[in-house]
N, C-alpha and C. Protein backbone atom coordinates (compact mmCIF):
# COMPACT_ATOMS: atom_id res chain seq x y z
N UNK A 1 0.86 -1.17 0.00
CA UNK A 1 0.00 0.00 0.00
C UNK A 1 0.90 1.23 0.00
N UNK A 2 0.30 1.83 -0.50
CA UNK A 2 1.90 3.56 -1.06
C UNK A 2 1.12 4.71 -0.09
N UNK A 3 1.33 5.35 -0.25
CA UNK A 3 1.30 6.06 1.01
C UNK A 3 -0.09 7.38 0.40
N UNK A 4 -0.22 7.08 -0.66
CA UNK A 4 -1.46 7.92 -1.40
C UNK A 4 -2.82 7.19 -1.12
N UNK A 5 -2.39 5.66 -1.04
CA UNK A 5 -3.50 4.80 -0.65
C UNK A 5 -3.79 5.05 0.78
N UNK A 6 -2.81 4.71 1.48
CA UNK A 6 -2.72 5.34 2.88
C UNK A 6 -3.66 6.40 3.53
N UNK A 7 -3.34 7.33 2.52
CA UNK A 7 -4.06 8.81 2.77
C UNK A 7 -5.51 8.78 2.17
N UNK A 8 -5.87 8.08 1.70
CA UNK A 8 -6.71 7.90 0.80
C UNK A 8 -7.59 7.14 1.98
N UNK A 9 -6.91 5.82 2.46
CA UNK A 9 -8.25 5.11 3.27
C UNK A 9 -8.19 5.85 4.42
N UNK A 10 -7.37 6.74 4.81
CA UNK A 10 -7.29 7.35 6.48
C UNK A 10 -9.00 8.57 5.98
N UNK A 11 -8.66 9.35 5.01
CA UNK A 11 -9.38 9.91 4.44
C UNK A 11 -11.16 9.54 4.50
N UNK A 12 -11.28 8.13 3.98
CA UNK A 12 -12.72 7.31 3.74
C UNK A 12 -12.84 6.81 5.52
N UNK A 13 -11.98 6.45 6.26
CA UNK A 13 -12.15 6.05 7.72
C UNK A 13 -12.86 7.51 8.66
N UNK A 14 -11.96 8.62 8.11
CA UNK A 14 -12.55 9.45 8.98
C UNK A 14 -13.67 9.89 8.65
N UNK A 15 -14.50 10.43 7.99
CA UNK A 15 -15.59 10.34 7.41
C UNK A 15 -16.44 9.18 7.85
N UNK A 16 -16.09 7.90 7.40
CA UNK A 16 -17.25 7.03 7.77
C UNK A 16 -16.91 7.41 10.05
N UNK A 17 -15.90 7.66 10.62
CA UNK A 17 -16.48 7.83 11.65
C UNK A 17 -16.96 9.17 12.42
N UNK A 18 -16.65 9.84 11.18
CA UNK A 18 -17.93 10.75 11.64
C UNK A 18 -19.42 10.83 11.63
N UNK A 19 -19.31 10.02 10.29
CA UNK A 19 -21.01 9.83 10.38
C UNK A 19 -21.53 8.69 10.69
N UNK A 20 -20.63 7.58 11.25
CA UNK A 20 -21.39 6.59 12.42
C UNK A 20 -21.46 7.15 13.63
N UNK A 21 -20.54 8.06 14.02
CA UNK A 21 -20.51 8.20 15.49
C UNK A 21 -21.43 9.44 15.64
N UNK A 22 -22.08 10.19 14.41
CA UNK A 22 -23.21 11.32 14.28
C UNK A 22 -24.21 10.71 14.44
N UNK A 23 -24.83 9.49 13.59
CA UNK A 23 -25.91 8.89 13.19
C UNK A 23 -26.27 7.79 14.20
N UNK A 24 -25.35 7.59 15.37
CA UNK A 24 -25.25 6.30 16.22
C UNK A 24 -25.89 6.75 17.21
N UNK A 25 -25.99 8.49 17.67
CA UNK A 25 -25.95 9.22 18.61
C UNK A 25 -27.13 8.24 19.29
N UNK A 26 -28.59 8.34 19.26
CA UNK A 26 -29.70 7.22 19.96
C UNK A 26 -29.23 6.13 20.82
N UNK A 27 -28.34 5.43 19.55
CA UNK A 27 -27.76 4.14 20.77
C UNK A 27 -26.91 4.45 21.32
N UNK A 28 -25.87 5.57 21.25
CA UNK A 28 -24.84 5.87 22.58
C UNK A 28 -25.24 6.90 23.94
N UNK A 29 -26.51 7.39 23.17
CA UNK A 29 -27.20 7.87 24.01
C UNK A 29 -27.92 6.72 25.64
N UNK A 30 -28.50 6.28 24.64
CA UNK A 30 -28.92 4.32 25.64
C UNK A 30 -28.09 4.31 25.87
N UNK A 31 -27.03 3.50 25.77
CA UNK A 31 -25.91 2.88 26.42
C UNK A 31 -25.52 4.11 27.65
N UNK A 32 -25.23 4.77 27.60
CA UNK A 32 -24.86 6.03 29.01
C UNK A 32 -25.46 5.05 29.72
N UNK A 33 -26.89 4.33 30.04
CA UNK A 33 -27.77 4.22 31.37
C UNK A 33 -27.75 2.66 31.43
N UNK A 34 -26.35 1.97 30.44
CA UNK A 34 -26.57 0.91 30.13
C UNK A 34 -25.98 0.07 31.39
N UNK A 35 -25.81 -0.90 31.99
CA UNK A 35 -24.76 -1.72 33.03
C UNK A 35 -24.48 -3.22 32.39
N UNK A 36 -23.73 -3.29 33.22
CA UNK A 36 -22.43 -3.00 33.80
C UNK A 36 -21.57 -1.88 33.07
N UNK A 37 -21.26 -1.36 33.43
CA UNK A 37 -20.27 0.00 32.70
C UNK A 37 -19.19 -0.10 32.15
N UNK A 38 -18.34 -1.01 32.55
CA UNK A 38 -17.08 -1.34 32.41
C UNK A 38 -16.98 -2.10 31.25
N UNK A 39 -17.51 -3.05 31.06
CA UNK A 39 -18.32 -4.17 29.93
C UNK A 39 -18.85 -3.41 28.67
N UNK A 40 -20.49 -2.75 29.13
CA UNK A 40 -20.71 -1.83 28.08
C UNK A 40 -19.65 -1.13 27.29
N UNK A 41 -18.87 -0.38 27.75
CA UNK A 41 -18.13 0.69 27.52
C UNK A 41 -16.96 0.20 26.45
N UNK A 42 -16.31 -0.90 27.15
CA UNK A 42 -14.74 -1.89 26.49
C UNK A 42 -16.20 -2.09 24.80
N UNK A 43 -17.11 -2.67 25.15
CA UNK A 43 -17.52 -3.18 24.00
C UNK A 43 -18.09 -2.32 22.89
N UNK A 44 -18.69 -0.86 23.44
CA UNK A 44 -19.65 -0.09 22.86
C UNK A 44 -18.27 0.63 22.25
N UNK A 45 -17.23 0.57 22.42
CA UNK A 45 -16.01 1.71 22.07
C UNK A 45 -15.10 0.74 20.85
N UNK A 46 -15.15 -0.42 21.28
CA UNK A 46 -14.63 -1.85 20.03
C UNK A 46 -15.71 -1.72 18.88
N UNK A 47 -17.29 -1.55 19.07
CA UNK A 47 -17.95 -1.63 17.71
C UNK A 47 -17.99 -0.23 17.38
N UNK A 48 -17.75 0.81 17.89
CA UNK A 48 -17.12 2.05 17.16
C UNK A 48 -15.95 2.19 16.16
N UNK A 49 -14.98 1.99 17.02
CA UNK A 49 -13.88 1.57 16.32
C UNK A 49 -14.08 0.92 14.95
N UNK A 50 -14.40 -0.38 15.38
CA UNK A 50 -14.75 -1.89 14.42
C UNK A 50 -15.02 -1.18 13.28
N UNK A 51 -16.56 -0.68 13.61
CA UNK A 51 -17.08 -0.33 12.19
C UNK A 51 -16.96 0.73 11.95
N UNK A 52 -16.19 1.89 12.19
CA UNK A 52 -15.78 2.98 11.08
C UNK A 52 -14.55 2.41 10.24
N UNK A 53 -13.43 1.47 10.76
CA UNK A 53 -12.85 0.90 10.08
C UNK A 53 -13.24 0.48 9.10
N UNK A 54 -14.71 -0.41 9.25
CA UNK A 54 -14.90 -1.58 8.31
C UNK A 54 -15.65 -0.65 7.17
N UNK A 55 -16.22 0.23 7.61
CA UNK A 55 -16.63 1.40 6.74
C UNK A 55 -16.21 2.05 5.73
N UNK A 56 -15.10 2.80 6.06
CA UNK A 56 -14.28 3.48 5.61
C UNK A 56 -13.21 2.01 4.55
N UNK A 57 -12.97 1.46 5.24
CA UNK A 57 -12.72 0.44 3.70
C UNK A 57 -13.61 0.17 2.97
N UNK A 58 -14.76 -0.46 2.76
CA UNK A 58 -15.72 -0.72 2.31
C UNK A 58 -16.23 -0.16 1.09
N UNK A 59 -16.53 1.53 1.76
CA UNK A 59 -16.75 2.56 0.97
C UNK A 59 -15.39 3.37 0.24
N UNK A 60 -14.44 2.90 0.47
CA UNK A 60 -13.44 2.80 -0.59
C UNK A 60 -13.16 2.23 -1.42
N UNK A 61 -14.10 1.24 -1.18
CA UNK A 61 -14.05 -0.05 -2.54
C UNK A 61 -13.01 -1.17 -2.34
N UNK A 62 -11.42 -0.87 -0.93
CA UNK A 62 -10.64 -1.91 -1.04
C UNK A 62 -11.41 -3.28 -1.06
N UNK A 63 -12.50 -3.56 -0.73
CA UNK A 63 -12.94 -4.67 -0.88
C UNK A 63 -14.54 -4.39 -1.24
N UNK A 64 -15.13 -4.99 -2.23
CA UNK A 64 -16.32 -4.92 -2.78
C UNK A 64 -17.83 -5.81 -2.06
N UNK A 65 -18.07 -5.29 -1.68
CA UNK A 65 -19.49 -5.90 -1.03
C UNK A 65 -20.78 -5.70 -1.59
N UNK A 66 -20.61 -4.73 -2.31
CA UNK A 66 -21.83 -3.47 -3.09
C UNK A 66 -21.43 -2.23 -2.60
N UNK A 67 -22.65 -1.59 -3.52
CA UNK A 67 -22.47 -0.06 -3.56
C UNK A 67 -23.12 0.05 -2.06
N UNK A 68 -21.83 0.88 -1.78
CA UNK A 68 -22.29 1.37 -0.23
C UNK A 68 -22.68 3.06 -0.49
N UNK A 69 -23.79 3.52 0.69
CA UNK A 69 -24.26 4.48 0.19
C UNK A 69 -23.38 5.72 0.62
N UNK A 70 -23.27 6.84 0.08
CA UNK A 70 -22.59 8.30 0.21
C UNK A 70 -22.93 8.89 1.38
N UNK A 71 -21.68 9.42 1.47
CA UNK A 71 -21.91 10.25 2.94
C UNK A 71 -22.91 11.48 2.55
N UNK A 72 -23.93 11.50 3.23
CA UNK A 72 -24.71 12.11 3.82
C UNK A 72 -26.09 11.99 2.55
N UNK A 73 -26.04 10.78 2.27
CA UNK A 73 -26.85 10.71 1.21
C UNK A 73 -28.60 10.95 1.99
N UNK A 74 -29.00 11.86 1.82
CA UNK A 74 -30.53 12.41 2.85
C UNK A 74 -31.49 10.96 2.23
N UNK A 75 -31.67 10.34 1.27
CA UNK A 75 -32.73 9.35 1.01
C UNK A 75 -32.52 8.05 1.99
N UNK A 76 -31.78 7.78 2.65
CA UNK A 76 -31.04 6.81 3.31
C UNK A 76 -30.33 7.22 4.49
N UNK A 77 -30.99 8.48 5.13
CA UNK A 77 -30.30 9.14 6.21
C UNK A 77 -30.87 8.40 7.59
N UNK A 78 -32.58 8.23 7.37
CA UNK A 78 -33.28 7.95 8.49
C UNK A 78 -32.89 6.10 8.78
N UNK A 79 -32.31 5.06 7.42
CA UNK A 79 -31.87 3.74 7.48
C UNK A 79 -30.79 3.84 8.26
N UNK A 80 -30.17 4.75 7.72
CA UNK A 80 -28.75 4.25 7.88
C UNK A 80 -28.41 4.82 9.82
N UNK A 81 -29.22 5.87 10.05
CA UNK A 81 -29.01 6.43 11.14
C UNK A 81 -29.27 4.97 12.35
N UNK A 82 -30.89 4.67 12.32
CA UNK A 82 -31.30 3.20 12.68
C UNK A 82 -30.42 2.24 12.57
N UNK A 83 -29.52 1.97 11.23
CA UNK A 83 -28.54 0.58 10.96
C UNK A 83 -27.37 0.69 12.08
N UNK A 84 -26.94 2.03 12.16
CA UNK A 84 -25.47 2.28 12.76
C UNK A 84 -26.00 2.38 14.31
N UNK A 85 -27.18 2.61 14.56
CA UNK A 85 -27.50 2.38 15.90
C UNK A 85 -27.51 1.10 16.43
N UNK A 86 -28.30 0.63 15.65
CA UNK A 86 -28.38 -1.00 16.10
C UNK A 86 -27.45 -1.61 16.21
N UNK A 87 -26.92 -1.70 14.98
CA UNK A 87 -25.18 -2.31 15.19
C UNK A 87 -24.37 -2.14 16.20
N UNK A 88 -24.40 -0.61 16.55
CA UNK A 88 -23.24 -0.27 18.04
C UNK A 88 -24.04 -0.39 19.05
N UNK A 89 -25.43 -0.73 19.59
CA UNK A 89 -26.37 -1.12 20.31
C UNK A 89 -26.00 -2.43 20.62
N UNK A 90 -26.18 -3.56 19.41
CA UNK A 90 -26.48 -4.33 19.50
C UNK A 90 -24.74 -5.45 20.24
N UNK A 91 -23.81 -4.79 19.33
CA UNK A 91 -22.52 -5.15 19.41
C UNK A 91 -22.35 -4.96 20.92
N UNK A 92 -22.44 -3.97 21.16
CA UNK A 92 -22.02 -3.74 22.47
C UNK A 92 -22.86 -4.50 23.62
N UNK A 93 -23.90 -4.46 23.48
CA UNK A 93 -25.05 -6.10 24.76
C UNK A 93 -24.27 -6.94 24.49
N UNK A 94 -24.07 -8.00 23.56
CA UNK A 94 -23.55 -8.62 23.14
C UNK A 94 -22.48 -8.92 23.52
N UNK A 95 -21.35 -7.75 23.39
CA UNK A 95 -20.08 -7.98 23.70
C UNK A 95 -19.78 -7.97 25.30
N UNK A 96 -20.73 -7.23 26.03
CA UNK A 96 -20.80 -7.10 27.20
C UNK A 96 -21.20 -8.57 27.83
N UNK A 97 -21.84 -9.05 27.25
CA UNK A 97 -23.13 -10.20 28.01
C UNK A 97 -21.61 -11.03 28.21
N UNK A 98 -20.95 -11.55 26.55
CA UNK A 98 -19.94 -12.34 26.70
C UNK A 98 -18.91 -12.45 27.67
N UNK A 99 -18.55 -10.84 27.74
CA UNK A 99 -17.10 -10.57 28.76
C UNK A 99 -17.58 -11.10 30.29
N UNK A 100 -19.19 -10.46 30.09
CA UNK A 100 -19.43 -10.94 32.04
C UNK A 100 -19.48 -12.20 32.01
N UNK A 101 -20.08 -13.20 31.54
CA UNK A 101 -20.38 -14.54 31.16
C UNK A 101 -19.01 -15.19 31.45
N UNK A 102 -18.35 -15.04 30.57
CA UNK A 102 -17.01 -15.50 30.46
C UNK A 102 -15.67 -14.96 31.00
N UNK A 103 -15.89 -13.75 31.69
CA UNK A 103 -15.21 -13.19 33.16
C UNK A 103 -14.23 -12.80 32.37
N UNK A 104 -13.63 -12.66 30.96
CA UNK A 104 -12.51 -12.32 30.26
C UNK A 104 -13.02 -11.21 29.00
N UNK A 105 -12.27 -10.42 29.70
CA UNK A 105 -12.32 -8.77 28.67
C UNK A 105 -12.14 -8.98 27.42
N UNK A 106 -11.18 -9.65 26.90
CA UNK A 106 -11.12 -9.81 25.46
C UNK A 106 -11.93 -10.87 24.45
N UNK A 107 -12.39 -11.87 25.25
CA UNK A 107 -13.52 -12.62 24.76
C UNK A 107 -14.82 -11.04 24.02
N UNK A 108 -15.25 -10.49 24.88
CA UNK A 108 -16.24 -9.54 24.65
C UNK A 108 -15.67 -8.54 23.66
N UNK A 109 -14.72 -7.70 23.46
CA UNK A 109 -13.91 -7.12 22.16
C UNK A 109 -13.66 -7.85 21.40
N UNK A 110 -13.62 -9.18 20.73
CA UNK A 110 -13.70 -10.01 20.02
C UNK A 110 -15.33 -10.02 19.36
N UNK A 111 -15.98 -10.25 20.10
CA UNK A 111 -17.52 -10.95 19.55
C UNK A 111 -17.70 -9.49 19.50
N UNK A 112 -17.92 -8.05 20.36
CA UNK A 112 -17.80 -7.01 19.25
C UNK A 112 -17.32 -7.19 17.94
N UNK A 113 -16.16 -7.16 18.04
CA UNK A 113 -15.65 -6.98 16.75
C UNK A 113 -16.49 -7.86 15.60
N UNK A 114 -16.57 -9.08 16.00
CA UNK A 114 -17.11 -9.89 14.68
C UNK A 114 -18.46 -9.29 14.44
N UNK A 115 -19.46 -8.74 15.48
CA UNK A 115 -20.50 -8.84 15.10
C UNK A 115 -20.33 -7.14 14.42
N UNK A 116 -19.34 -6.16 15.02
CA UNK A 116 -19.63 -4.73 13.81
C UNK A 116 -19.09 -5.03 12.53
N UNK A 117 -18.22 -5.81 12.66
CA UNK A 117 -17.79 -6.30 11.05
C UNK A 117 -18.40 -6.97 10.52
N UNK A 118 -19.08 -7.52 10.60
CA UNK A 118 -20.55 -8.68 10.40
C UNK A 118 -21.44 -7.38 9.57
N UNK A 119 -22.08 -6.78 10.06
CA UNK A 119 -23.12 -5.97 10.16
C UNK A 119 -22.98 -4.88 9.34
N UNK A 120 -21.63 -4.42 9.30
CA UNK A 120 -21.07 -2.91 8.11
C UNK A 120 -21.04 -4.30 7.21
N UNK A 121 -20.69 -5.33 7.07
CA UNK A 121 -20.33 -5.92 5.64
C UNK A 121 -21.95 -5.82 5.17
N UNK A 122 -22.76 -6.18 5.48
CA UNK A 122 -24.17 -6.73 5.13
C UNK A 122 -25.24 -5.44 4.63
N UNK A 123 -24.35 -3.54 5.48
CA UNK A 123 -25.06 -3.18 5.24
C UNK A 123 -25.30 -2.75 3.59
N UNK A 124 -24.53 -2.39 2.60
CA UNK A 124 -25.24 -2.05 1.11
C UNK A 124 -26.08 -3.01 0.81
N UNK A 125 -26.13 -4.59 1.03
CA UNK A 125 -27.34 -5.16 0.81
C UNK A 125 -28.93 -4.66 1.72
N UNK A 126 -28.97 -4.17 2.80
CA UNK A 126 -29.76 -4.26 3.98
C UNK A 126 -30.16 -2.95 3.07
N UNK A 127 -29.50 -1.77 3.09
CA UNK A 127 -29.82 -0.19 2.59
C UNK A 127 -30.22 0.03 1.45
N UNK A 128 -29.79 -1.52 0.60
CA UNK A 128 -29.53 -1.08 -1.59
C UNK A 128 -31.42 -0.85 -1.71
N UNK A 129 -32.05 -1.87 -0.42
CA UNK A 129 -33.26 -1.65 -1.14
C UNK A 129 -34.53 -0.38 -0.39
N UNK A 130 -33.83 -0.21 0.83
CA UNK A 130 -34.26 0.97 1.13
C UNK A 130 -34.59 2.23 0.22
N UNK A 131 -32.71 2.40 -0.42
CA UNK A 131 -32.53 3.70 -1.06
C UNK A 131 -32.99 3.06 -2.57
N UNK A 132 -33.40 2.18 -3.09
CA UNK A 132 -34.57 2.20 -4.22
C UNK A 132 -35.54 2.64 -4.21
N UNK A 133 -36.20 2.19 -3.25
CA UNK A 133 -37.74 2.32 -2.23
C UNK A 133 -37.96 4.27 -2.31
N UNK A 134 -36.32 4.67 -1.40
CA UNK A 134 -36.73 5.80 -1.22
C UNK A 134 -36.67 6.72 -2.73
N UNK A 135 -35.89 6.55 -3.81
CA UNK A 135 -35.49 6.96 -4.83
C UNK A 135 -36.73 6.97 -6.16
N UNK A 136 -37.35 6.17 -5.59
CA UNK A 136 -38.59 5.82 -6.61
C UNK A 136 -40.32 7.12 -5.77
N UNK A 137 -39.76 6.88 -4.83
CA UNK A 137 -40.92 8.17 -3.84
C UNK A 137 -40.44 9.55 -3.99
N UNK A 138 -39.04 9.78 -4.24
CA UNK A 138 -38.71 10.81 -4.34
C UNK A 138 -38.80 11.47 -6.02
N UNK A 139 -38.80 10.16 -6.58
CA UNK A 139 -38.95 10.93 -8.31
C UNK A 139 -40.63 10.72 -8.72
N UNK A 140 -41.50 10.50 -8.13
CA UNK A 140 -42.78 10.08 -8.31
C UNK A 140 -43.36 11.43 -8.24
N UNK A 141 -44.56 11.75 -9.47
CA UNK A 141 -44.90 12.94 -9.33
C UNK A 141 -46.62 13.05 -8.95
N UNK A 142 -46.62 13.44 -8.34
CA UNK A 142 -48.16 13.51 -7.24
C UNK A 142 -48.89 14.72 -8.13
């Protein structure tokens, strides 16, 4: 990787975590009142991480999954806001339940991790038919 590529995915990473960690706001909002804290927190901060990473590649195309949608694309604002919630919602119970369960911190940053990387891979399929849906209401003339 040359150092234009470099700049290039640092570029698509920051962006995608700005607008997961904009659009996530609901579920990090929940989580504040979430417990165990310590648990929540290690895990809710791993599927942050996780998936602006997995994002920001994604939507660079280094690896092809489908067309992932544009930053700040408004037809797919109210999906995608919901998708990135759930995901860092969901990752983080999850990752938490494991760590207490299994009394080991990195067990739970693990199953984060798989499940935000799980979940950014899946989303241009989950969204492709949203932003049809919404694209066809938006050119429809009343």
């Amino acid at each position: 990787m040359s150092l234009v590529d470099f700049e290039r995915w640092l570029d698509h990473v920051f962006f995608a975590g700005l607008e997961i960690s904009t659009l996530s706001i609901p579920a990090l909002v929940a989580l504040l009142y979430a417990t165990p804290r310590g648990p929540i927190a290690l895990a809710a901060l791993t599927a942050i991480v996780v998936s602006t990473c997995a994002a920001g590649t994604l939507r660079g195309e280094w690896v092809d999954l489908g067309d992932w949608p544009r930053p700040g694309d408004p037809y797919t604002f109210p999906a995608r806001s919901a998708y990135y919630s759930a995901t860092i919602a969901g990752a983080a119970y999850i990752g938490a339940v494991v760590h207490v369960a299994l009394g080991a911190s990195i067990a739970g940053v693990a199953v984060s991790a798989v499940v935000s990387l799980g979940s950014m891979a899946t989303l241009p399929r989950a969204i492709g038919g949203f932003r049809s849906l919404a694209n066809r209401i938006a050119s429809a003339e009343f």
